[in-house]
Protein backbone atom coordinates (compact mmCIF):
# COMPACT_ATOMS: atom_id res chain seq x y z
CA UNK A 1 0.00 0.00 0.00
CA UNK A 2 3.15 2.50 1.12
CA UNK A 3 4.25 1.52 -2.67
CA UNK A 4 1.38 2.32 -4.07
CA UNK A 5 0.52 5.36 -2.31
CA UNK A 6 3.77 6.86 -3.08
CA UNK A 7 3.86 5.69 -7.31
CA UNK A 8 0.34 8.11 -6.73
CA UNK A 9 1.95 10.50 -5.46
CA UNK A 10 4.95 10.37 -8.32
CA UNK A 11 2.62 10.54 -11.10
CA UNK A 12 0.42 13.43 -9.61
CA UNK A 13 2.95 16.04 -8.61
CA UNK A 14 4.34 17.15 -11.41
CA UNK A 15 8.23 17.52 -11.19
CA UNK A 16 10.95 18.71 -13.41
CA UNK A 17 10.84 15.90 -16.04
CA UNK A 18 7.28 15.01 -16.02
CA UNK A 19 4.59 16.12 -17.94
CA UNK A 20 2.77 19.31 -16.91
CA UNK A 21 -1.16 19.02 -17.64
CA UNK A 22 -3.92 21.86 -18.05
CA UNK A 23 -6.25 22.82 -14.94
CA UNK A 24 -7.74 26.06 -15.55
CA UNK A 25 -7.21 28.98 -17.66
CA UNK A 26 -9.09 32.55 -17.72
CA UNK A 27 -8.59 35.61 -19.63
CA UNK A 28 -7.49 38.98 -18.05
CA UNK A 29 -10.16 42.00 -17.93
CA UNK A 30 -9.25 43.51 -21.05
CA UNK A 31 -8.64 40.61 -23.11
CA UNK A 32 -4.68 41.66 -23.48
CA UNK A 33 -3.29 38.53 -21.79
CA UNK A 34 -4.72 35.17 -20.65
CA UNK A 35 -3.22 32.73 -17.24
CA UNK A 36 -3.75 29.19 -17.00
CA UNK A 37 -3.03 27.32 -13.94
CA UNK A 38 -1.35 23.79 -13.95
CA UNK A 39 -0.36 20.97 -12.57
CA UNK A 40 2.87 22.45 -11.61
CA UNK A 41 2.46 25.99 -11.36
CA UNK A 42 0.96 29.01 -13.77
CA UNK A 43 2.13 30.49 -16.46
CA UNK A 44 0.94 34.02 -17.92
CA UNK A 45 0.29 34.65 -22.15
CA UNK A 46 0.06 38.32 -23.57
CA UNK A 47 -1.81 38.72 -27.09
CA UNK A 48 -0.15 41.30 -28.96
CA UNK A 49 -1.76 42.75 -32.29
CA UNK A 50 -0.63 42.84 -36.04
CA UNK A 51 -2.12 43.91 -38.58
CA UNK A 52 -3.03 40.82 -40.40
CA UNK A 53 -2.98 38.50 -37.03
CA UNK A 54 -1.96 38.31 -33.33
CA UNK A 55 1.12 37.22 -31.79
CA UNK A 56 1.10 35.25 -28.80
CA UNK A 57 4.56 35.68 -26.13
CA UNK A 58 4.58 33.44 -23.13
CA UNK A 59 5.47 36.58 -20.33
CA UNK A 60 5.64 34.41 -16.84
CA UNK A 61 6.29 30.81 -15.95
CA UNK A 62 6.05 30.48 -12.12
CA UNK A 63 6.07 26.21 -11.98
CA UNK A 64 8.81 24.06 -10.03
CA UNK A 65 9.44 26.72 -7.93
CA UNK A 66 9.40 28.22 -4.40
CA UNK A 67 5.64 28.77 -3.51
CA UNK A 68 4.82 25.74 -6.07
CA UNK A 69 6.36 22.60 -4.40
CA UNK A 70 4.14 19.93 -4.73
CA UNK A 71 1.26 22.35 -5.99
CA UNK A 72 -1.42 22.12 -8.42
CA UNK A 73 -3.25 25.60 -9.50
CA UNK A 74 -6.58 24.58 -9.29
CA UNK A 75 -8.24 28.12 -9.95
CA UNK A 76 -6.60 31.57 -11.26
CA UNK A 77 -7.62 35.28 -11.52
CA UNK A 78 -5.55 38.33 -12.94
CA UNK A 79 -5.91 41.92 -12.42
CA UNK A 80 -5.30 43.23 -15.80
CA UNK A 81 -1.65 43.24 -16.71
CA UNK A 82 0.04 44.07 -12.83
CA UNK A 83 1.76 40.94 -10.74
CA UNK A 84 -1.70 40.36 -8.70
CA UNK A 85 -3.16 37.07 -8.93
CA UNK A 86 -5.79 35.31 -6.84
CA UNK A 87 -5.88 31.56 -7.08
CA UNK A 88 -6.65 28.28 -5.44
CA UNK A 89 -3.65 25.58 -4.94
CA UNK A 90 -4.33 22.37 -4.34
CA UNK A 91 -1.10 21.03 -2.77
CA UNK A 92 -0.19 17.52 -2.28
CA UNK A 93 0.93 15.30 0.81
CA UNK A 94 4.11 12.60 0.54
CA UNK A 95 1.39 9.61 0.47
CA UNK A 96 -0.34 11.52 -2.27
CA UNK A 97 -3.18 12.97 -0.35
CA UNK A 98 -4.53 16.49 -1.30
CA UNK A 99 -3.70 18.73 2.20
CA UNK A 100 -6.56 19.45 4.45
CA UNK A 101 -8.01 22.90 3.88
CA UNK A 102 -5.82 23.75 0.46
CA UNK A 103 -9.03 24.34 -1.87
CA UNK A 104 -11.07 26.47 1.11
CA UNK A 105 -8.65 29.75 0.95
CA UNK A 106 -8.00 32.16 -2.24
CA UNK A 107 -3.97 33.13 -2.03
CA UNK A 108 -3.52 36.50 -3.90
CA UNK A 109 0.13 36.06 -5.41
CA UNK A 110 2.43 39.18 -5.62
CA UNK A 111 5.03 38.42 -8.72
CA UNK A 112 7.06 41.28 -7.71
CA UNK A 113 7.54 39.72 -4.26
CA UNK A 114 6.96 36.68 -5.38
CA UNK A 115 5.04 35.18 -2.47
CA UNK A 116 1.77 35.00 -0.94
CA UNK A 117 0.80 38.26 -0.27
CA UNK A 118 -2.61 37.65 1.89
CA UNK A 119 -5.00 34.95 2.15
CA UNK A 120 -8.99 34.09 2.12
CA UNK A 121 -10.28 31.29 3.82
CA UNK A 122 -13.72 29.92 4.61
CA UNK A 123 -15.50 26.33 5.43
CA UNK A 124 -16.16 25.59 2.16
CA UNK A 125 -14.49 24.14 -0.59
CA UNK A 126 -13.50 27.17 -3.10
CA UNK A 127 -15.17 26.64 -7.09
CA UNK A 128 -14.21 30.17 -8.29
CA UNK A 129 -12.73 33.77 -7.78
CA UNK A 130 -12.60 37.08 -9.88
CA UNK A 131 -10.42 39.78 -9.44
CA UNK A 132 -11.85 43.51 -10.14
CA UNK A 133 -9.52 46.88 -8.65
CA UNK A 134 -12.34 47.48 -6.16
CA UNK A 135 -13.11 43.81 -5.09
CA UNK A 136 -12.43 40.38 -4.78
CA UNK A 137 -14.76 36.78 -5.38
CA UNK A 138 -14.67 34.37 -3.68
CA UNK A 139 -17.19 31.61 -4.89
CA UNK A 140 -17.97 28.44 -3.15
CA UNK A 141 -21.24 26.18 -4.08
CA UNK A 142 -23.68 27.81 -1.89
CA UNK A 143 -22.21 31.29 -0.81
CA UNK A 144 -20.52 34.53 -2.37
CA UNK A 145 -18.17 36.46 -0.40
CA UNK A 146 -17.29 39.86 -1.90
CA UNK A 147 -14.01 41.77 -0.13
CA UNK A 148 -12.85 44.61 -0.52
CA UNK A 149 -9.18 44.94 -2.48
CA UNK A 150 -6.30 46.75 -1.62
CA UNK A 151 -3.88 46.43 1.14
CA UNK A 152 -6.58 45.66 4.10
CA UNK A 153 -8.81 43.01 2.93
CA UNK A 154 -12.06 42.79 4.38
CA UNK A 155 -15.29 41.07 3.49
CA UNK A 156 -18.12 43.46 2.70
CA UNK A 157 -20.60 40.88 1.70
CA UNK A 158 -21.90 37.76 1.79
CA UNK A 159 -24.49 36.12 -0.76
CA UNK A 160 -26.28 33.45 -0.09
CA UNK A 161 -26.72 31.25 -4.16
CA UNK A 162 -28.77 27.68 -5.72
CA UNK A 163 -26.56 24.99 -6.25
CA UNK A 164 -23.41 26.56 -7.79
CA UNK A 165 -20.91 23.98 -8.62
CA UNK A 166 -19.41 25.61 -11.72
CA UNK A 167 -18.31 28.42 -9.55
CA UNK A 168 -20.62 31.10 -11.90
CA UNK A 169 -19.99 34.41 -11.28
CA UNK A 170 -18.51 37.89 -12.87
CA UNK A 171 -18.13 41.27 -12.21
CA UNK A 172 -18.48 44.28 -14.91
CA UNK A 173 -15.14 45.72 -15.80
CA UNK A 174 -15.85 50.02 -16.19
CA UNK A 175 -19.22 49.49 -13.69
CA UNK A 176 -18.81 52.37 -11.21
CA UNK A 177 -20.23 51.56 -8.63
CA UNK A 178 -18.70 47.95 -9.51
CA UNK A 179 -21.51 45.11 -10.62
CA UNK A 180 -21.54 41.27 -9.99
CA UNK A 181 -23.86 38.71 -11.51
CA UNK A 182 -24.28 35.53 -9.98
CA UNK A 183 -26.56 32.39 -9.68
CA UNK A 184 -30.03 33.38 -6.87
CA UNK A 185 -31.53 30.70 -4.55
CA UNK A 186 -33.75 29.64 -7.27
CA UNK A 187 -32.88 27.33 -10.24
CA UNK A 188 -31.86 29.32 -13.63
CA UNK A 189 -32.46 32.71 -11.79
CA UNK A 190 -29.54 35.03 -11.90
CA UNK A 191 -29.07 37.94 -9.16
CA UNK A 192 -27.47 41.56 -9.85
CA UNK A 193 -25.91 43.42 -6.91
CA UNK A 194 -24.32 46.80 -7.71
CA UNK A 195 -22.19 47.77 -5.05
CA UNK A 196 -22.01 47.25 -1.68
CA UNK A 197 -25.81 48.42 -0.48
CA UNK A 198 -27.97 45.36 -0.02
CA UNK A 199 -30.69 47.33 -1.04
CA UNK A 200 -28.68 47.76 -4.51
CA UNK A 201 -29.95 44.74 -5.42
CA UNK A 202 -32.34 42.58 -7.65
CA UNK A 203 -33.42 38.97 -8.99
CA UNK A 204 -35.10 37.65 -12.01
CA UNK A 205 -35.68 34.00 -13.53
CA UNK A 206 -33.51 33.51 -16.82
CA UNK A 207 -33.99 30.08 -17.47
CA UNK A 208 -35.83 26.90 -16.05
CA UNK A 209 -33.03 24.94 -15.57
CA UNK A 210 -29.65 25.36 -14.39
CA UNK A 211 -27.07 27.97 -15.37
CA UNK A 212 -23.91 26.71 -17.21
CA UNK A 213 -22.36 30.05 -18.42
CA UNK A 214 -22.81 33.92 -17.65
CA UNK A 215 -21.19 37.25 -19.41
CA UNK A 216 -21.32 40.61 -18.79
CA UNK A 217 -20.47 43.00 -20.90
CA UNK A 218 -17.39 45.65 -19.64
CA UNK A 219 -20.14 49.07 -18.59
CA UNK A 220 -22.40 46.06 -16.78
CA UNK A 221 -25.27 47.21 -19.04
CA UNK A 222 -26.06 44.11 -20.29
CA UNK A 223 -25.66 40.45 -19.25
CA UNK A 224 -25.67 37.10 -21.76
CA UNK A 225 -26.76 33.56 -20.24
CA UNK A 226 -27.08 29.73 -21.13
CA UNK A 227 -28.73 27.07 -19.48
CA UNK A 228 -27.52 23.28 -18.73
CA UNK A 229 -29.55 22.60 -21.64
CA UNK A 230 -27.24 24.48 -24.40
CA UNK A 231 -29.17 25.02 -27.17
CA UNK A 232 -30.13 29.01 -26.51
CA UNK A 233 -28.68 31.52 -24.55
CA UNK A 234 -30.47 35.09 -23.72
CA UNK A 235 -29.29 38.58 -23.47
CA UNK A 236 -31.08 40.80 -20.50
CA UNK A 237 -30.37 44.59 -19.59
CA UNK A 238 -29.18 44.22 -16.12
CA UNK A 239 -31.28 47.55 -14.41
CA UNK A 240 -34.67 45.71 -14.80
CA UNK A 241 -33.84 42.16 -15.72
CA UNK A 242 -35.59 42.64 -19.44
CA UNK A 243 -34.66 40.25 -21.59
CA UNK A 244 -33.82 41.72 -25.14
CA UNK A 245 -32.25 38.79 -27.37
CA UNK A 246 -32.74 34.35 -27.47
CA UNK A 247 -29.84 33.52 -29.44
CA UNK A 248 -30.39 29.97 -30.98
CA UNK A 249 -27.06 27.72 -31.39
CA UNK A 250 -28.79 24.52 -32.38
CA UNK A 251 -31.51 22.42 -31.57
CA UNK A 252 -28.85 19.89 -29.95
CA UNK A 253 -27.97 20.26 -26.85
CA UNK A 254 -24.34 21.11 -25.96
CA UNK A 255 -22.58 22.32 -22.80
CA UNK A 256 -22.02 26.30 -23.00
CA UNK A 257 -18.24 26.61 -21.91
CA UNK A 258 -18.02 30.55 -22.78
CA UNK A 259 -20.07 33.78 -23.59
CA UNK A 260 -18.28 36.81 -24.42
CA UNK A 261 -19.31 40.34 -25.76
CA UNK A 262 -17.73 42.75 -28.42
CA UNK A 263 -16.44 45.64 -26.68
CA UNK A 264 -19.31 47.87 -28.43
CA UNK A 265 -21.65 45.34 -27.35
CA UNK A 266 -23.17 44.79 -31.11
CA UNK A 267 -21.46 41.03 -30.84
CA UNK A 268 -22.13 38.20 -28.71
CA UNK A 269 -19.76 35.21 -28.97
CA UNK A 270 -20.50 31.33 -27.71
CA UNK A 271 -18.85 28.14 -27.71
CA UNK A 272 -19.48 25.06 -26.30
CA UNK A 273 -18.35 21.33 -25.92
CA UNK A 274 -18.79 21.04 -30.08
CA UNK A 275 -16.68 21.87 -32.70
CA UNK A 276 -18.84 24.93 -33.29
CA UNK A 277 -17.98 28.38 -32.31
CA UNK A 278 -21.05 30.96 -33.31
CA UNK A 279 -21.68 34.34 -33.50
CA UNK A 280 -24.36 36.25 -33.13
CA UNK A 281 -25.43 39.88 -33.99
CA UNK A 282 -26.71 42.31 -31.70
CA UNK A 283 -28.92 44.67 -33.16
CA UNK A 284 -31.29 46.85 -31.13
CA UNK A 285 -33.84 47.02 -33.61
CA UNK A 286 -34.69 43.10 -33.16
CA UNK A 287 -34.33 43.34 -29.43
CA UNK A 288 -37.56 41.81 -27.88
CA UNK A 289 -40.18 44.10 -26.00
CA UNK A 290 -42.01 41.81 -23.34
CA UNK A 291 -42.94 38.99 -24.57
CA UNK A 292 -45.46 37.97 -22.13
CA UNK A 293 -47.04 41.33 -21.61
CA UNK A 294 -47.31 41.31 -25.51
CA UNK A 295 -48.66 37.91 -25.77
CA UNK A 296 -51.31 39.27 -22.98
CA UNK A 297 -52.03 42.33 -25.49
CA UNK A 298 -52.79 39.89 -28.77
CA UNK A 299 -54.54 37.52 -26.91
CA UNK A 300 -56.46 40.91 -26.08
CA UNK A 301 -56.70 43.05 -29.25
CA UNK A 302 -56.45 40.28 -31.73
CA UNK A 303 -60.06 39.45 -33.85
CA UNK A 304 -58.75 36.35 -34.93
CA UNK A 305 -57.66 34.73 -31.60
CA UNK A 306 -59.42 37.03 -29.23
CA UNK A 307 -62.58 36.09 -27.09
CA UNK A 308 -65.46 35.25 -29.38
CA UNK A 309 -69.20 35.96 -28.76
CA UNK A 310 -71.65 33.53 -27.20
CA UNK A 311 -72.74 30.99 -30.48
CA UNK A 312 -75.82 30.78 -31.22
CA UNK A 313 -77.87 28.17 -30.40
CA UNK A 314 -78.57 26.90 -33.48
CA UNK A 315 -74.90 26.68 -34.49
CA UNK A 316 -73.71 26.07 -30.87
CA UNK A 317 -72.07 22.83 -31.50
CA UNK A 318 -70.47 23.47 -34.94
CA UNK A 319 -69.20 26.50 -33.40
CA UNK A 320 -68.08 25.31 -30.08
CA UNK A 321 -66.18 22.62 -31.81
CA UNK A 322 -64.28 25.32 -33.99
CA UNK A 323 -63.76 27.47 -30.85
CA UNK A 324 -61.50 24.40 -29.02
CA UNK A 325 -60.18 24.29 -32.50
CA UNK A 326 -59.47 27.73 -32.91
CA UNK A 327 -57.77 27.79 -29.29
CA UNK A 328 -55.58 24.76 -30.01
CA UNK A 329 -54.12 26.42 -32.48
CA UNK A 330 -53.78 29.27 -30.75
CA UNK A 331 -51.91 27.38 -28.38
CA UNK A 332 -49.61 26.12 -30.81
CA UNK A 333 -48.75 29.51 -32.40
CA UNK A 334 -47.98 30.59 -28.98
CA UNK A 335 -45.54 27.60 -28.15
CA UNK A 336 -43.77 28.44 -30.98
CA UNK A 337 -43.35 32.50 -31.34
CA UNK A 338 -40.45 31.71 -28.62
CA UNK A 339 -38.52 29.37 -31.32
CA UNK A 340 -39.66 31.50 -34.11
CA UNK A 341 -38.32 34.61 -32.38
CA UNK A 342 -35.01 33.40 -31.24
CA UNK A 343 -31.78 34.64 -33.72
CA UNK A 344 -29.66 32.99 -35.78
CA UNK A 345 -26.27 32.26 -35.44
CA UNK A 346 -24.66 35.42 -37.53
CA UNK A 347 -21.15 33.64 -38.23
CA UNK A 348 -19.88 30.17 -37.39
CA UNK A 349 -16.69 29.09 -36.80
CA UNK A 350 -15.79 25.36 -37.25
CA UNK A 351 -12.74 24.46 -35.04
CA UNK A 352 -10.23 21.90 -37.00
CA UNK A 353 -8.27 18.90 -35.90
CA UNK A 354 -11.93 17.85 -34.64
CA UNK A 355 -12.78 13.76 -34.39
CA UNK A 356 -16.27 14.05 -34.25
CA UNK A 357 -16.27 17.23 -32.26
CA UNK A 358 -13.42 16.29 -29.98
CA UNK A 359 -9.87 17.32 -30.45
CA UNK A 360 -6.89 14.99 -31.29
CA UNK A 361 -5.31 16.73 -28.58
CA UNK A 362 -5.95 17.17 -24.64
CA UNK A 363 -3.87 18.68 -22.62
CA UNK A 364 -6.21 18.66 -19.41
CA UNK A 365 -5.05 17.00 -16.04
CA UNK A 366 -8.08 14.31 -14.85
CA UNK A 367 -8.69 16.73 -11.92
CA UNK A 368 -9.19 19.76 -14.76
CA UNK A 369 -12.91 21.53 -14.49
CA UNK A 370 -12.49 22.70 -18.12
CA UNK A 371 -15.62 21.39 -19.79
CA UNK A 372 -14.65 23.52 -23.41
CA UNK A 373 -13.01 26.56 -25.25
CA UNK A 374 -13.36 30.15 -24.10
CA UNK A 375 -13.90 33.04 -25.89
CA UNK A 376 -12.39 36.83 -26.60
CA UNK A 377 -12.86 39.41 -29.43
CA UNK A 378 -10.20 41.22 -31.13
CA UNK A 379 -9.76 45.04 -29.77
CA UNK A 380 -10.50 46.75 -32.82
CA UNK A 381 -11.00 44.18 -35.77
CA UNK A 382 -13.36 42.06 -36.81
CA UNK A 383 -11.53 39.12 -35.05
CA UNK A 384 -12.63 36.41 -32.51
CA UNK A 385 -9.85 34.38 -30.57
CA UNK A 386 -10.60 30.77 -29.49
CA UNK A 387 -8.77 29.42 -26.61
CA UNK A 388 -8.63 25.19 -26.33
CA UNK A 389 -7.42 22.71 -24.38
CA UNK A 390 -6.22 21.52 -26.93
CA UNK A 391 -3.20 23.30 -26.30
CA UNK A 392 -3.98 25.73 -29.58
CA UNK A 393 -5.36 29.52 -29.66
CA UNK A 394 -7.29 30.22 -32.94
CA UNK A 395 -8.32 33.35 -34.49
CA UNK A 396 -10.38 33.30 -37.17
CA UNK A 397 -12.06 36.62 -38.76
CA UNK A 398 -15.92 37.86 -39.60
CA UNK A 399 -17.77 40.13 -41.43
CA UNK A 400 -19.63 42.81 -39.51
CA UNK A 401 -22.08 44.06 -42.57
CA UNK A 402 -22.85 40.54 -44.02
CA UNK A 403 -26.26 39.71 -45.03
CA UNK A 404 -27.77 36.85 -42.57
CA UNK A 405 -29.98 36.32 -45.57
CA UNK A 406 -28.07 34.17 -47.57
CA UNK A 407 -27.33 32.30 -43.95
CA UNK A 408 -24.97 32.71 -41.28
CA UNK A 409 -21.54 33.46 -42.61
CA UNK A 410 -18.68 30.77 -42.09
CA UNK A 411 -15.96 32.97 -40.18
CA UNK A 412 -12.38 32.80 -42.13
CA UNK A 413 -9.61 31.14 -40.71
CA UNK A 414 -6.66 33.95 -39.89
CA UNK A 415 -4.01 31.58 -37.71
CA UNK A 416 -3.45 29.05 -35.05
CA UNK A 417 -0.91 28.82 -32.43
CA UNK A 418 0.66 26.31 -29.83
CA UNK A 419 0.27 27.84 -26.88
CA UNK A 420 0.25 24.75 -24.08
CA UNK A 421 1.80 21.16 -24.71
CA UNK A 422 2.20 18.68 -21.69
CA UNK A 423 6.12 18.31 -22.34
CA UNK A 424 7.74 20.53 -19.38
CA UNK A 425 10.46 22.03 -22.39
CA UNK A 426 7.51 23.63 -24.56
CA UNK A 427 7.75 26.69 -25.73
CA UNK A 428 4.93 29.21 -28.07
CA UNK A 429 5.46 27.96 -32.00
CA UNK A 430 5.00 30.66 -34.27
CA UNK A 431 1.76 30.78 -35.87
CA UNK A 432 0.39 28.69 -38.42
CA UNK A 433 -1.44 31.14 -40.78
CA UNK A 434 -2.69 28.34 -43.48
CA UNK A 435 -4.98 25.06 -41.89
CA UNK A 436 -7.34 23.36 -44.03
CA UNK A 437 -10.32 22.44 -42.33
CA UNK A 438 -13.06 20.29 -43.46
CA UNK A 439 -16.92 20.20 -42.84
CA UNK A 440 -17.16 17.62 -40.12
CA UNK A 441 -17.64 16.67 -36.40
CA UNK A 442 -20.82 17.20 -34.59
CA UNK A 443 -23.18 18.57 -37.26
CA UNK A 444 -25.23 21.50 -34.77
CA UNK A 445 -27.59 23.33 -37.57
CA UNK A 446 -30.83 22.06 -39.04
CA UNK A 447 -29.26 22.37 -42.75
CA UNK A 448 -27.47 19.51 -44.23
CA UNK A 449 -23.69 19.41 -44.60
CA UNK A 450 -22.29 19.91 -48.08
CA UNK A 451 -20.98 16.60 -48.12
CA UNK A 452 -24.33 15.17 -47.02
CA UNK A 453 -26.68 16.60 -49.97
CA UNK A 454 -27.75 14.19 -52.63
């Protein structure tokens, strides 16, 4: 058993010559860099723009070393581009053991010091933390603590969630004062709390079932959502919980991994456990009023499936029976103005090196919570990055005035780049600009493939 324990313990903590494996990775606030954590440390990327595509320079490789012995980064946050970082270790015991305690308390890591800086602790096992200059998040499954940032930390709230095992939550970049979204007591109902007054706060129902993915974009105006279920996710302005947009990926279901808005808001991103990336369009003039105060209103003002007068008696029965026709219909129309009203994907992007919608590669440890790719847009162009765990970053280019009517656009591949490999020598490749990819994978739209019409 001693023998056995300690071959564990050899093939878990990652030293110098063994393979380093993928546990978590997030971008920063402004989409300049991205972290990941691993199974021997973290290391820090920084996206830097061209004008044809973006480079990607590996800045900071904290693994092996003091502060990392035996440790697994099981969690990471970055404050834009300083030497702040907020994660969760999970460090290792000689038999092989996970430490008691090690995943309830957030460590904020100064690089300039390099060492733990301050710590966060509570009863509960930690499943996520964000970083923001005024605040930091501390998520575990049934409780939010908010503290304040800076030198003195101190918590400032406490908020009680449903079920939250995917450690849901984020915070509005430019809010003043600062916003956080986050799962409410109630299954598929999201809260908003702006700022530190309890009062500041309010709760509506987004979906029926649970929530897999949430986005906000950078002012905290607006917030994008998805369900367990995958196949839709919605788009609600945050002051009064209206929702404005159901944005359709498929009719299959999927899980959502990543939701991410434009920085002038007219662009929602999604991706999911497929080999589909979409893109949807955000245009005010199709954003929904109320849709059950205007079903109320047709059902009112409508002649054709509004109340009808008393039949008379000598047509009661032929009437009656169109009546419960008439209604079932009614009913029908209704069930479907939802599915007839959601939108389109506006672009899709089909990742390559996909076996049936999963990658040749994986770079994730076993212990990894990464369920798909995440999601960023280009600055200033027309660009979408793709982050895997498949060790590559993709970037692959759209059209901002094409015409949905001839069908959603298939975004244009622009490069690909090795970012992460398991070998503990890796370093970035430079970028492959030229990748044939092929219809293929998990087929998520109602159309036929090419290679599938007769």
């Amino acid at each position: 058993m001693a023998e056995e324990a300690a071959s564990k313990a050899a093939v878990s903590l990652a030293g110098p010559r063994e393979n380093v494996y993928l546990l978590t990775y997030s971008f920063n606030q402004d989409f300049s860099c991205f972290v990941c954590g691993t199974t021997a440390g973290f290391r820090v990327f920084a996206l830097e723009d061209n004008a044809k595509s973006s480079t990607i320079s590996e800045k900071l490789r904290r693994e092996h070393s003091p502060g990392f012995t035996h440790s697994s980064v099981m969690l990471i946050s970055m404050l834009f581009k300083s030497a702040i970082f907020a994660m969760v270790n999970q460090t290792l015991e000689p038999q092989g053991e996970p430490a008691p305690g090690c995943m309830n308390k957030v460590q904020v890591w100064d690089e300039r010091k390099q060492k733990v800086i301050a710590e966060l602790r509570c009863r509960n096992e930690v499943k996520g933390v964000c970083l923001h200059k005024d605040v930091i998040v501390m998520v575990c499954e049934y409780v939010i603590y908010v503290y304040t940032s800076g030198e003195h930390l101190k918590v400032i709230l406490h908020l009680d969630t449903g079920s939250n095992k995917l450690g849901l939550c984020v915070v509005a970049v430019d809010s003043n004062p600062w916003l956080l979204c986050c799962p409410a007591q109630n299954k598929g109902a999201v809260r908003i709390q702006a700022g530190q007054d309890a009062g500041a706060t309010h709760v509506f129902q987004a979906h029926q079932s649970g929530l897999a993915a949430l986005a906000l974009n950078s002012s905290g105006s607006l917030l994008a959502t998805a369900s367990e279920s995958g196949t839709v996710a919605k788009v609600f302005r945050t002051s009064d919980g209206q929702a404005l947009y159901r944005l359709r990926r498929s009719t299959r279901s999927a899980v959502i991994s990543s939701l991410a808005f434009r920085s002038d808001d007219n662009f929602l991103a999604m991706a999911s456990s497929s080999a589909t990336v979409h893109i949807f369009k955000l245009d005010s003039s199709t954003a929904e009023v109320d849709t059950d105060k205007a079903d109320k209103d047709k059902e009112n003002s409508s002649p054709a499936f509004g109340p009808q007068d008393p039949p008379r008696s000598s047509l009661s029965g032929t009437l009656s029976a169109l009546h419960t026709l008439q209604s079932k219909a009614t009913e029908a129309v209704r069930s479907l103005t939802p599915y007839l009203a959601d939108l389109r994907s506006f672009g899709q992007f089909r990742l390559p090196d996909m076996d049936g919608g999963q990658p040749a590669v994986d770079t994730r440890s076993k212990q990894s919570k990464i369920t798909g790719p995440i999601l960023a847009f280009h600055k200033t162009e027309p660009r979408l990055y793709v982050l895997h765990f498949n060790g590559f970053l993709y970037e692959c280019s759209f059209q901002p005035d094409y015409d949905l009517s001839r069908g959603a656009q298939e975004c244009g591949f622009v490069a690909a780049t090795t970012w992460f490999a398991t070998r503990p020598d890796f370093k970035v490749s430079a970028p492959i600009t030229e990748l044939k990819t092929e219809p293929g994978g998990e087929n998520e739209g109602d159309e036929a493939e090419e290679w599938q019409l007769l």
